[in-house]
N, C-alpha and C. Protein backbone atom coordinates (compact mmCIF):
# COMPACT_ATOMS: atom_id res chain seq x y z
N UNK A 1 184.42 -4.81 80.72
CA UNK A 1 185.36 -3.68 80.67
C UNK A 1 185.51 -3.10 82.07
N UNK A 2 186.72 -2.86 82.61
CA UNK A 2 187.12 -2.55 83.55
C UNK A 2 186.37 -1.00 83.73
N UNK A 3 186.49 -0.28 85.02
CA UNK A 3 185.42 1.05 85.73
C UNK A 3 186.79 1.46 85.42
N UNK A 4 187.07 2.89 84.12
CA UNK A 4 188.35 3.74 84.69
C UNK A 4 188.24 4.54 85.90
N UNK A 5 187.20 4.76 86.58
CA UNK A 5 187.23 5.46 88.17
C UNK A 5 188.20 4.81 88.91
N UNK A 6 187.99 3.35 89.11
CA UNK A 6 188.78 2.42 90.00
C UNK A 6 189.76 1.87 89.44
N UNK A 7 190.11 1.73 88.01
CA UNK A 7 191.51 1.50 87.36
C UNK A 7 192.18 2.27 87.72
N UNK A 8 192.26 3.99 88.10
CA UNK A 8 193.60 4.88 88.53
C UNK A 8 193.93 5.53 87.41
N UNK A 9 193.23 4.95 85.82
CA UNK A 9 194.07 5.89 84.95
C UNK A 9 194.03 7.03 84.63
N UNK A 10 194.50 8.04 84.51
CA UNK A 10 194.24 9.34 84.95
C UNK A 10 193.21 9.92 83.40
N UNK A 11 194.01 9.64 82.16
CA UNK A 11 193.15 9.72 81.10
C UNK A 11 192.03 9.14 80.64
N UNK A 12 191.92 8.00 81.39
CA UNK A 12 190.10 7.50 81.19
C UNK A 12 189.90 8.05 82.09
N UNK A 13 189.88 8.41 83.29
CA UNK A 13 189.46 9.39 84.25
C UNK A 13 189.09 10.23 83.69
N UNK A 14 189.95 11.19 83.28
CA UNK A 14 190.02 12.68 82.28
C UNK A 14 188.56 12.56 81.21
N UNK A 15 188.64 11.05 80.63
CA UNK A 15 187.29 11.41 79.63
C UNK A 15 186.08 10.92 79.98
N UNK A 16 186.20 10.34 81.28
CA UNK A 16 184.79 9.97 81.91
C UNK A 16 184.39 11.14 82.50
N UNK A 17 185.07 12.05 83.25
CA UNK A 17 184.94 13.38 83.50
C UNK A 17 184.23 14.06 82.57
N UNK A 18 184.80 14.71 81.51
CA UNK A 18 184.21 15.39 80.74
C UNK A 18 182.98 15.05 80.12
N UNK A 19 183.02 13.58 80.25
CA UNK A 19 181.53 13.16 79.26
C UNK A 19 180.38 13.00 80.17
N UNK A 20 180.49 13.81 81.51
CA UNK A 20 179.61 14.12 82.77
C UNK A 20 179.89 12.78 83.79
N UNK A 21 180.79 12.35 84.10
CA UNK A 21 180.65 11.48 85.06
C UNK A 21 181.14 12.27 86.22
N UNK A 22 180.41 12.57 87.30
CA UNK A 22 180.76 13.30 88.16
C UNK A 22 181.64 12.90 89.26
N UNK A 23 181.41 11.47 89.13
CA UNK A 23 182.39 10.23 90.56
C UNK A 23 183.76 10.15 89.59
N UNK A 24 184.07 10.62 88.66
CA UNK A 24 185.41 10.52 88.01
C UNK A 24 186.04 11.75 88.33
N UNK A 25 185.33 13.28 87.62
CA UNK A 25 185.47 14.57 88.22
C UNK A 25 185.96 14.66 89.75
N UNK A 26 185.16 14.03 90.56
CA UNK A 26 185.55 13.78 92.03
C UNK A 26 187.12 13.10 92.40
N UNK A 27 187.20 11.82 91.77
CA UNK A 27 188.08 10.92 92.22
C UNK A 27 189.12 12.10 91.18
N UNK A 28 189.46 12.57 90.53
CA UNK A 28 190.41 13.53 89.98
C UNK A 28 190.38 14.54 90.74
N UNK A 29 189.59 15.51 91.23
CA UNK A 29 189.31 16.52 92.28
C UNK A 29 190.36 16.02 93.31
N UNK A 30 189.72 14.69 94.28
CA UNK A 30 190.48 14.34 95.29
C UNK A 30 191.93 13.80 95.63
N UNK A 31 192.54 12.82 94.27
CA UNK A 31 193.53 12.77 93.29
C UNK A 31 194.76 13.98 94.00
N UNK A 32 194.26 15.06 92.92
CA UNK A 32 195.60 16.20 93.10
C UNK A 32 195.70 17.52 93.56
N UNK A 33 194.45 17.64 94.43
CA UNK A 33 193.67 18.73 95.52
C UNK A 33 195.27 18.83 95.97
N UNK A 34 196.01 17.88 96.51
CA UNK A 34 197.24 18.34 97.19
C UNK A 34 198.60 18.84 96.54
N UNK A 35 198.41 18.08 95.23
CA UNK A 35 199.42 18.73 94.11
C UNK A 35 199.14 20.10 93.88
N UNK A 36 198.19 20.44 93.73
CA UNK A 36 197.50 21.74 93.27
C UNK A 36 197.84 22.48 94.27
N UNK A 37 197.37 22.62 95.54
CA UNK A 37 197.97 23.27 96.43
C UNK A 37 199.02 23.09 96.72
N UNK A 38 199.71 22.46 97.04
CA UNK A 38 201.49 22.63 97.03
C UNK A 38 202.24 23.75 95.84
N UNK A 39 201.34 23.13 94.55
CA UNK A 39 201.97 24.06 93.56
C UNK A 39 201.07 25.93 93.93
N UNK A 40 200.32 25.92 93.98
CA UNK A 40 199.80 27.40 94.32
C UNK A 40 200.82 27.88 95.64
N UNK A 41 200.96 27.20 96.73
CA UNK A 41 201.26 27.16 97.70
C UNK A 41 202.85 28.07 97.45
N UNK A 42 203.40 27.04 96.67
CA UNK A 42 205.24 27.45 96.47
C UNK A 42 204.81 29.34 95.09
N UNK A 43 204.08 29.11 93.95
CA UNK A 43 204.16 29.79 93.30
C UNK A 43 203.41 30.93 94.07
N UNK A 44 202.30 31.11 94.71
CA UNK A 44 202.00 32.46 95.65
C UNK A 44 202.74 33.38 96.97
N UNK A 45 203.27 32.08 97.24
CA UNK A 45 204.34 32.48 98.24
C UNK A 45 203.31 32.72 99.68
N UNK A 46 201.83 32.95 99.91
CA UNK A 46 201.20 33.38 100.85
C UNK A 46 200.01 32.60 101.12
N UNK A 47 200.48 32.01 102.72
CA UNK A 47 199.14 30.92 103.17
C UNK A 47 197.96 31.21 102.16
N UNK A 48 197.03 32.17 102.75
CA UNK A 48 195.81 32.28 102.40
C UNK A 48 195.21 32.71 100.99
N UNK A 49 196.31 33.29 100.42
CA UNK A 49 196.20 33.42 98.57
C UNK A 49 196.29 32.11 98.05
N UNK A 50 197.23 31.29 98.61
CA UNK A 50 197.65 30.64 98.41
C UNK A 50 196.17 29.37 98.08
N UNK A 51 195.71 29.32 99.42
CA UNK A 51 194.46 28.73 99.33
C UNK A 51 192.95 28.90 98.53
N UNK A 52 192.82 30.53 98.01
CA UNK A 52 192.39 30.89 97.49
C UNK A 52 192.68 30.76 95.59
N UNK A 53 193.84 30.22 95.75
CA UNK A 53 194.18 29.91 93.97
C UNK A 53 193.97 28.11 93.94
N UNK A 54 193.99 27.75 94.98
CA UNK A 54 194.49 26.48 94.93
C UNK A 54 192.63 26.04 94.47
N UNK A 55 191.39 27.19 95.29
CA UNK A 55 190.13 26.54 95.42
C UNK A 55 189.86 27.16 93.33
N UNK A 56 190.42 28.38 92.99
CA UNK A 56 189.82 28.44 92.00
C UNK A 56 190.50 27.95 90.89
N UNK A 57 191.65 27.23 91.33
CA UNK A 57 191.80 26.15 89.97
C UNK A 57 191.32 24.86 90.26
N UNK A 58 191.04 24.66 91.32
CA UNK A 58 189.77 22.97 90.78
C UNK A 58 188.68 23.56 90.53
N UNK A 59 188.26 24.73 91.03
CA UNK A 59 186.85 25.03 90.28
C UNK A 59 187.12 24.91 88.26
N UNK A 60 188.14 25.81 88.27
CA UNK A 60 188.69 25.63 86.28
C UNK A 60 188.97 24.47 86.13
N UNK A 61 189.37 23.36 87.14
CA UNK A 61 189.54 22.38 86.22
C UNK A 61 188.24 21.43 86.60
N UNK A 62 187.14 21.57 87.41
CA UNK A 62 185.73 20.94 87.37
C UNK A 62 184.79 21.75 86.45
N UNK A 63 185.13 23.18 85.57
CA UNK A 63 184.24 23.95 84.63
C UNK A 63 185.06 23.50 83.62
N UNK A 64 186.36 23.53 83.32
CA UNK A 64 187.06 23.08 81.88
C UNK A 64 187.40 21.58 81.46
N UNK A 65 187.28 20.84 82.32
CA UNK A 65 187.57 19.51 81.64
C UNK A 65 187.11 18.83 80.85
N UNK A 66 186.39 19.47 80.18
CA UNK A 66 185.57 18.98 78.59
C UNK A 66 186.67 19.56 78.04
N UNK A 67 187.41 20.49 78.22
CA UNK A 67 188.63 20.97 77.05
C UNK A 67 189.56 20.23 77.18
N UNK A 68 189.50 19.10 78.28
CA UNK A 68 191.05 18.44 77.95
C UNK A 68 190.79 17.39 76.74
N UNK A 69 191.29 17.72 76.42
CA UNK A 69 191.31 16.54 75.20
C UNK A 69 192.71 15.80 74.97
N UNK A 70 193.57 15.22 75.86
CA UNK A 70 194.55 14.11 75.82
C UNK A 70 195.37 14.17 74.83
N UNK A 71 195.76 15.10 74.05
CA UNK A 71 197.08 15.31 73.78
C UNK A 71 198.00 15.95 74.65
N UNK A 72 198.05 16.07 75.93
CA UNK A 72 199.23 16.19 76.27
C UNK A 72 198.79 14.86 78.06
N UNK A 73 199.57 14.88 78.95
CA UNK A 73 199.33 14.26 80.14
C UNK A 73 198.26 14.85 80.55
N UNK A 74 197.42 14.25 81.34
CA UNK A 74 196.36 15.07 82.52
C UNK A 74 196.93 15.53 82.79
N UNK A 75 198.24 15.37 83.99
CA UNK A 75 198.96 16.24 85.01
C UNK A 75 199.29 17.36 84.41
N UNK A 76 199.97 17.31 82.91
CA UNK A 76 200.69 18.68 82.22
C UNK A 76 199.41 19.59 82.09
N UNK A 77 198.42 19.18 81.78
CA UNK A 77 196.88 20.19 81.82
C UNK A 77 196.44 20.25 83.16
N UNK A 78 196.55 19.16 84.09
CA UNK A 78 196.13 20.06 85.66
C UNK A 78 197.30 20.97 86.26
N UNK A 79 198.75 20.80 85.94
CA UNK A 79 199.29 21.71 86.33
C UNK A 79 199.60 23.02 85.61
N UNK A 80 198.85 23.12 84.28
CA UNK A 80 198.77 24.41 83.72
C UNK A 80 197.76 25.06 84.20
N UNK A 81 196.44 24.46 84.33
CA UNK A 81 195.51 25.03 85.07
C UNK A 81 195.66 25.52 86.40
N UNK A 82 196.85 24.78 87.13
CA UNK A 82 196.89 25.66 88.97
C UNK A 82 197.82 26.35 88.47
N UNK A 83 198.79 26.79 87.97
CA UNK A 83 200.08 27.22 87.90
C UNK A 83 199.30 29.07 86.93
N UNK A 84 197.97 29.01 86.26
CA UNK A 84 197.32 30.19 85.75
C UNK A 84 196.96 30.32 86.66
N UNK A 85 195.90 29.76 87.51
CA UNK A 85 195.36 29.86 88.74
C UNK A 85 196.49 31.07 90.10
N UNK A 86 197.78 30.25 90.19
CA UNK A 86 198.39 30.61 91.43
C UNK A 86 198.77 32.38 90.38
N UNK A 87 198.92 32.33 89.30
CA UNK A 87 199.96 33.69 88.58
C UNK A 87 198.70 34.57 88.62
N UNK A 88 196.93 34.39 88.38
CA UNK A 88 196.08 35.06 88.32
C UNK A 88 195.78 35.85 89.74
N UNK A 89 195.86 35.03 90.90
CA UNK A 89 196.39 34.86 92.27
C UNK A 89 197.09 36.55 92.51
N UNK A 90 198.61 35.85 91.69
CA UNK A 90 199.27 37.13 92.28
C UNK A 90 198.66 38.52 91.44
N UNK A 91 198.50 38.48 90.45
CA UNK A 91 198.28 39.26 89.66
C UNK A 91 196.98 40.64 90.89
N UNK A 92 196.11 39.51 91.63
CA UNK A 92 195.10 40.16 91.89
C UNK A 92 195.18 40.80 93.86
N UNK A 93 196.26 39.98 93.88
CA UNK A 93 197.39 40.40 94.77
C UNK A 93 197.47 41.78 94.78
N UNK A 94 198.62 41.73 93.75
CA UNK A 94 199.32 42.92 93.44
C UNK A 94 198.67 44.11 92.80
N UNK A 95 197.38 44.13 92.80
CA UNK A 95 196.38 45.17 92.79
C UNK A 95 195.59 45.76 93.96
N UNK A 96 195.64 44.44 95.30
CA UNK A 96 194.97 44.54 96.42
C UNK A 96 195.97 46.18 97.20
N UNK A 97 195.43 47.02 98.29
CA UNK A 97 195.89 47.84 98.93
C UNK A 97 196.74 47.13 99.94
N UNK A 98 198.23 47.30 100.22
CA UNK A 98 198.70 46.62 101.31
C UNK A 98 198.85 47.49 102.34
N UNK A 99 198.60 47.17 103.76
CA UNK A 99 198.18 47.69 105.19
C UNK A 99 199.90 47.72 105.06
N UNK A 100 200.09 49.40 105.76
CA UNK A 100 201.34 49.52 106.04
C UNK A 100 201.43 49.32 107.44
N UNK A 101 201.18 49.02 109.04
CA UNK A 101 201.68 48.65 109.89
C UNK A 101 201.73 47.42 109.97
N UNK A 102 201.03 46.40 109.45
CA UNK A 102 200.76 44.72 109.79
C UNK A 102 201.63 44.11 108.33
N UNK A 103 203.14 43.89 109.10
CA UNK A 103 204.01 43.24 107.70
C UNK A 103 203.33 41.48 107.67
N UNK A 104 203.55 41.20 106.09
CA UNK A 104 203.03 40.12 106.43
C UNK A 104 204.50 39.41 107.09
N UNK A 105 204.52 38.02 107.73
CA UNK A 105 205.27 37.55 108.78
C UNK A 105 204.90 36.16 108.00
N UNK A 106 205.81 35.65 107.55
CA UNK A 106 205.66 33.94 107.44
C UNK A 106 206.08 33.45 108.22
N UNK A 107 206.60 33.57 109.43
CA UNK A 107 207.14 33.08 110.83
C UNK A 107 206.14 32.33 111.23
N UNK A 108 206.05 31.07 111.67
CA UNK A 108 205.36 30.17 112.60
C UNK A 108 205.99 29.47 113.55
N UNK A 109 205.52 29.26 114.35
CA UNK A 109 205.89 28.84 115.61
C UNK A 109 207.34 27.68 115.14
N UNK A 110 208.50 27.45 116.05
CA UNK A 110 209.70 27.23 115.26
C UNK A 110 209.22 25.79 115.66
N UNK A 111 209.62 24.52 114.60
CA UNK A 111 209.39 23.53 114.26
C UNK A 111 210.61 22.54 114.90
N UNK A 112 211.06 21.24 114.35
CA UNK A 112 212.34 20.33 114.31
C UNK A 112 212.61 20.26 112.68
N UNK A 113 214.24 20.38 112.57
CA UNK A 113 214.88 19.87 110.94
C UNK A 113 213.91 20.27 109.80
N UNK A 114 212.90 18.81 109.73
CA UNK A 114 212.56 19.64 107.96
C UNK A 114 211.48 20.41 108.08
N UNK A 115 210.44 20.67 108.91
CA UNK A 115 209.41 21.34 108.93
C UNK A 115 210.31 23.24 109.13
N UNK A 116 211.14 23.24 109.83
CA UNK A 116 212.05 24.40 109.69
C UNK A 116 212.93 24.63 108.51
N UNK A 117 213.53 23.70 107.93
CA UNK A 117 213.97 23.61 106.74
C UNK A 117 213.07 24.04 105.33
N UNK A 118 211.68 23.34 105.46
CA UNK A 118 210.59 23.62 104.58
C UNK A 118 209.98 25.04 104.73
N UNK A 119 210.03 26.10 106.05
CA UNK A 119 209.75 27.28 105.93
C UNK A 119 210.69 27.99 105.22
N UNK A 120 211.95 27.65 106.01
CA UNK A 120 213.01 28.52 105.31
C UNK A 120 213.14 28.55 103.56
N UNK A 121 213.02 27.30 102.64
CA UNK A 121 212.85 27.12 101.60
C UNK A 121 211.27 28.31 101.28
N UNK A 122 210.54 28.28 101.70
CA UNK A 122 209.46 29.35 101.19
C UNK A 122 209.45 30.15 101.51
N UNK A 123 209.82 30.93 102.35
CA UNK A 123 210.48 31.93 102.47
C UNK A 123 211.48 32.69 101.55
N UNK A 124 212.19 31.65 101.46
CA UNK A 124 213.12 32.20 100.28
C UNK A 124 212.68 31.95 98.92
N UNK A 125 211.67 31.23 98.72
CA UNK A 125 210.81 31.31 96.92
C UNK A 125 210.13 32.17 97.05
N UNK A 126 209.70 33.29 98.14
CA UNK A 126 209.14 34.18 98.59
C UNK A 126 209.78 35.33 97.46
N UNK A 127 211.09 35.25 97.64
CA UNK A 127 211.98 36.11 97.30
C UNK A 127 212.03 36.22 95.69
N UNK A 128 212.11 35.06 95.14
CA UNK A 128 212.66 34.77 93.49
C UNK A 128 211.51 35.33 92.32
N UNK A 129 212.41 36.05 91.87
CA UNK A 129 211.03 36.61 91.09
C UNK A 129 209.80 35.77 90.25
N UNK A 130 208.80 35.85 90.07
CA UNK A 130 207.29 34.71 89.60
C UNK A 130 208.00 33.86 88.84
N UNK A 131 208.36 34.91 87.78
CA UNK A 131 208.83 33.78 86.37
C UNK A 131 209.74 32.67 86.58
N UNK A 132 210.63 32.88 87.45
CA UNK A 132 211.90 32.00 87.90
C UNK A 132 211.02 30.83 88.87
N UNK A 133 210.44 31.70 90.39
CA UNK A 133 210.07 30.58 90.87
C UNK A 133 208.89 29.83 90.34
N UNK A 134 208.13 29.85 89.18
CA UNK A 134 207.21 29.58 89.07
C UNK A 134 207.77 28.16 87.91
N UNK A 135 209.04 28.22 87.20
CA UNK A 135 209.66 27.14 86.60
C UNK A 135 210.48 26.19 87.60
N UNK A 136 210.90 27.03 88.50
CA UNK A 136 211.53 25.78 89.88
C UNK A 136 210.65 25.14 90.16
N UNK A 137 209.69 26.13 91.07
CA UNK A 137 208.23 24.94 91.28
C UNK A 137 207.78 24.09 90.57
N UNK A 138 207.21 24.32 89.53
CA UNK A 138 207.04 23.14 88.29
C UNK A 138 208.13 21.80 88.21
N UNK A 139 209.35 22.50 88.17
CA UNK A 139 210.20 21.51 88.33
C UNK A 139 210.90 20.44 89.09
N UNK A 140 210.87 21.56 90.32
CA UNK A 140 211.61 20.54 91.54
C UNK A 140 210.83 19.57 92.54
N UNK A 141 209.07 20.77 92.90
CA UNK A 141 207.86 20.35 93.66
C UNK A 141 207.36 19.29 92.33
N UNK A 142 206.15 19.88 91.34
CA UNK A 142 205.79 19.04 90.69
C UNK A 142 206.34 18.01 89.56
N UNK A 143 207.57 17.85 89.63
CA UNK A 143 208.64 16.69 89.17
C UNK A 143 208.67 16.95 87.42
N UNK A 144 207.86 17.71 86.91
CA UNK A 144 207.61 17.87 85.51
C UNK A 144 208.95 18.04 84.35
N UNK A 145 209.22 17.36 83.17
CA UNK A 145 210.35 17.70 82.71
C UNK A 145 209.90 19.02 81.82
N UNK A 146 211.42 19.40 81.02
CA UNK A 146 211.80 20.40 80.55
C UNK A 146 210.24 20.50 79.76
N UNK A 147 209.98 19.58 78.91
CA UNK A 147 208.91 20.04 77.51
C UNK A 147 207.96 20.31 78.35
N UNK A 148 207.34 19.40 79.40
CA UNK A 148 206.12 19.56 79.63
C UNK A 148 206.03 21.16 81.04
N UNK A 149 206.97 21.64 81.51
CA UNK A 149 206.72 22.61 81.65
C UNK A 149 206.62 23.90 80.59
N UNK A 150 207.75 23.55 79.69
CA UNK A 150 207.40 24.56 78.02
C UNK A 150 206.08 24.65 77.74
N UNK A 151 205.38 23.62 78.15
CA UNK A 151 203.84 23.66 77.70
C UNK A 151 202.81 24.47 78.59
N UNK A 152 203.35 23.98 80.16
CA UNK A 152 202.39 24.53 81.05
C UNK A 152 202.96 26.11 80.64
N UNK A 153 203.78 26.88 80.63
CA UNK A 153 203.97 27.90 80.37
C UNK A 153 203.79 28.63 79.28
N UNK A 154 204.20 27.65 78.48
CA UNK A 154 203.64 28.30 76.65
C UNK A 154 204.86 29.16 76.96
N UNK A 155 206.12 28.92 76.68
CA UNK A 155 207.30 28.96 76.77
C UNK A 155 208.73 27.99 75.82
N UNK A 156 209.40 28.59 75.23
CA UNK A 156 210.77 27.28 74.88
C UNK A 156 211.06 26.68 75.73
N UNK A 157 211.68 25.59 75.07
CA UNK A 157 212.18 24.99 76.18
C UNK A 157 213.54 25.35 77.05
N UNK A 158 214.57 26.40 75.83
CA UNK A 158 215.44 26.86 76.13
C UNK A 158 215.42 28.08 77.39
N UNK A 159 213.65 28.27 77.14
CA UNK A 159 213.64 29.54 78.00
C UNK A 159 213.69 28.96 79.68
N UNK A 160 212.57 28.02 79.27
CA UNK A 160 212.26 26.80 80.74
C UNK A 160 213.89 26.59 81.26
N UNK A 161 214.90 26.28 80.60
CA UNK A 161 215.75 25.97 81.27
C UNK A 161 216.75 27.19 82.26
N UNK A 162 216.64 28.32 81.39
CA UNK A 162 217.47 29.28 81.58
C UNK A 162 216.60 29.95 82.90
N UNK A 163 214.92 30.03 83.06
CA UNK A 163 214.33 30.21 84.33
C UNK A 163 214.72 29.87 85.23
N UNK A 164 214.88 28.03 85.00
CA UNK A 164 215.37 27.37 86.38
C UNK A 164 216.90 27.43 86.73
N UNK A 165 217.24 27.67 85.78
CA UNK A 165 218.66 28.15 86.30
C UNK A 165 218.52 29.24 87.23
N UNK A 166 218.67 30.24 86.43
CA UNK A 166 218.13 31.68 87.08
C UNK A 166 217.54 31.19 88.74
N UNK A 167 216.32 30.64 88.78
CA UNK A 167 215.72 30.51 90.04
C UNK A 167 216.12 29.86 91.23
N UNK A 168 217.05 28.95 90.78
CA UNK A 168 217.61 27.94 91.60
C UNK A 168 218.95 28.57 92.13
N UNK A 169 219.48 29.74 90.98
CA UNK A 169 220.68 30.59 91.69
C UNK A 169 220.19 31.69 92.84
N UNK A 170 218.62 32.10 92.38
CA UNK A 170 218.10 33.42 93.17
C UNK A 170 217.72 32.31 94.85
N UNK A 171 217.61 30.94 94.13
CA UNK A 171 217.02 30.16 95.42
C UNK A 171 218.20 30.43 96.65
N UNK A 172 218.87 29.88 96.04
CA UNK A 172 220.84 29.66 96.74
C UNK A 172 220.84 31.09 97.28
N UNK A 173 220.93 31.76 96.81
CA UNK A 173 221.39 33.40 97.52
C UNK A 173 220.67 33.86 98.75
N UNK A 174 218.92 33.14 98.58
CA UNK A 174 218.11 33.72 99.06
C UNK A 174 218.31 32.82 100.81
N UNK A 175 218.90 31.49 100.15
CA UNK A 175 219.10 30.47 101.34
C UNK A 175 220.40 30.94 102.14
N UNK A 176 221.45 31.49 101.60
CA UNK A 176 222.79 31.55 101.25
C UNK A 176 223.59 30.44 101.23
N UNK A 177 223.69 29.84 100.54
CA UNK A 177 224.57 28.87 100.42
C UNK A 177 225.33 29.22 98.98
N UNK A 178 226.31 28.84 99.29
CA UNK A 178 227.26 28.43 98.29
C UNK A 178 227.37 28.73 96.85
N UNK A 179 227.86 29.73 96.04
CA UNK A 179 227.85 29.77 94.59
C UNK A 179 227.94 28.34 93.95
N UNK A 180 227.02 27.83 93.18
CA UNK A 180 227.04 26.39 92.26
C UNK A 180 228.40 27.04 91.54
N UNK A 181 228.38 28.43 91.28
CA UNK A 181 229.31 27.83 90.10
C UNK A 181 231.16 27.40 90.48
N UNK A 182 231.70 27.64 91.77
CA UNK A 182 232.21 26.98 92.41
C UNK A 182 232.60 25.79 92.90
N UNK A 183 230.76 24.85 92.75
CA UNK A 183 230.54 23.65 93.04
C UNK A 183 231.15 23.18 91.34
N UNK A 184 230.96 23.98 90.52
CA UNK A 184 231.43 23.23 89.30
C UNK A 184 232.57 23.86 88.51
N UNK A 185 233.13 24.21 89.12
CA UNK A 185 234.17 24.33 88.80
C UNK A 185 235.04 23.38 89.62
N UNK A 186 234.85 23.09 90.60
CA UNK A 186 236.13 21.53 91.02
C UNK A 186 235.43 20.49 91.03
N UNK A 187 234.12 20.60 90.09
CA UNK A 187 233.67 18.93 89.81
C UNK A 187 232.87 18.52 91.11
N UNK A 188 232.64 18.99 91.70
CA UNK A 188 231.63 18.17 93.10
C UNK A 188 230.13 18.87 92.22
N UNK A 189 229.38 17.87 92.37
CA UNK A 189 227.80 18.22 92.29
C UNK A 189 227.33 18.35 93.73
């Protein structure tokens, strides 16, 4: 029988994990350490929170992965776990005292094309309110469809859709570009 560590599959992974294999836990740890942060990353909106949600949802998902139990994808349960992670994040945020002379500044030193392109995009998810950007993110960063974000959210699916609408219009405004609904009204996508 083949090692699921070195097969890649994410769900024998998932149950060699839980049943204490710690080199599976790991190779999943190391796996989507970068998914996870990207997704905290876009849904916190702030470097260092950002990093701080990203460390305490692999800690929840190296203390909870005896609860996955494979009815849904790994990914749809590791990205429900960072996506509570990044919203617990803000939550504890938005209780912290904010220093009124030191604004925070997402400005970094100015880049070429997409590394300037990629600030300006977070910057402006900066802007979109949680609920909205937190279904773009899911959607556009972590590629997830309609149901399986309904799930990470514990949400309809009707609602999932009407978020990303919503977010992707607050995105556009925030970028300024162009009313979509213009774009569809003479048929150009």
């Amino acid at each position: 029988m083949a090692d699921p560590v070195n097969a890649g599959d994410d769900a024998a992974i998932a149950a060699a994990a839980a049943a204490g294999d710690r080199q599976a836990l790991e190779t999943l740890l190391d796996r989507y350490a970068d998914r996870v942060h990207a997704i905290c990353r876009r849904i916190v909106a702030h470097p260092e929170d950002a990093l701080d949600a990203t460390q305490e949802a692999l800690i929840a998902i190296a203390r909870g992965i005896a609860s996955f139990d494979g009815r849904s994808a790994f990914t749809t349960w590791l990205y429900r776990v960072a996506t509570n992670a990044a919203l617990d994040e803000l939550r504890r945020r938005s209780r912290r005292p904010v220093p009124l002379d030191v604004p925070y500044d997402m400005a970094t030193p100015s880049g070429e094309g997409a590394v300037d392109a990629r600030l300006d995009v977070d910057r402006a998810l900066a802007d979109v309110p949680e609920e909205f950007r937190t279904a773009v993110v899911l959607r556009d960063l972590a590629d997830l469809d309609y149901s399986e974000i309904a799930a990470v959210l514990e949400v309809p699916v009707g609602t999932v859709k009407s978020r990303i609408a919503r977010g992707r219009e607050a995105l556009r405004g925030a970028l300024g570009n162009q009313d979509a609904s213009s774009e569809r009204r003479t048929g150009r996508s």
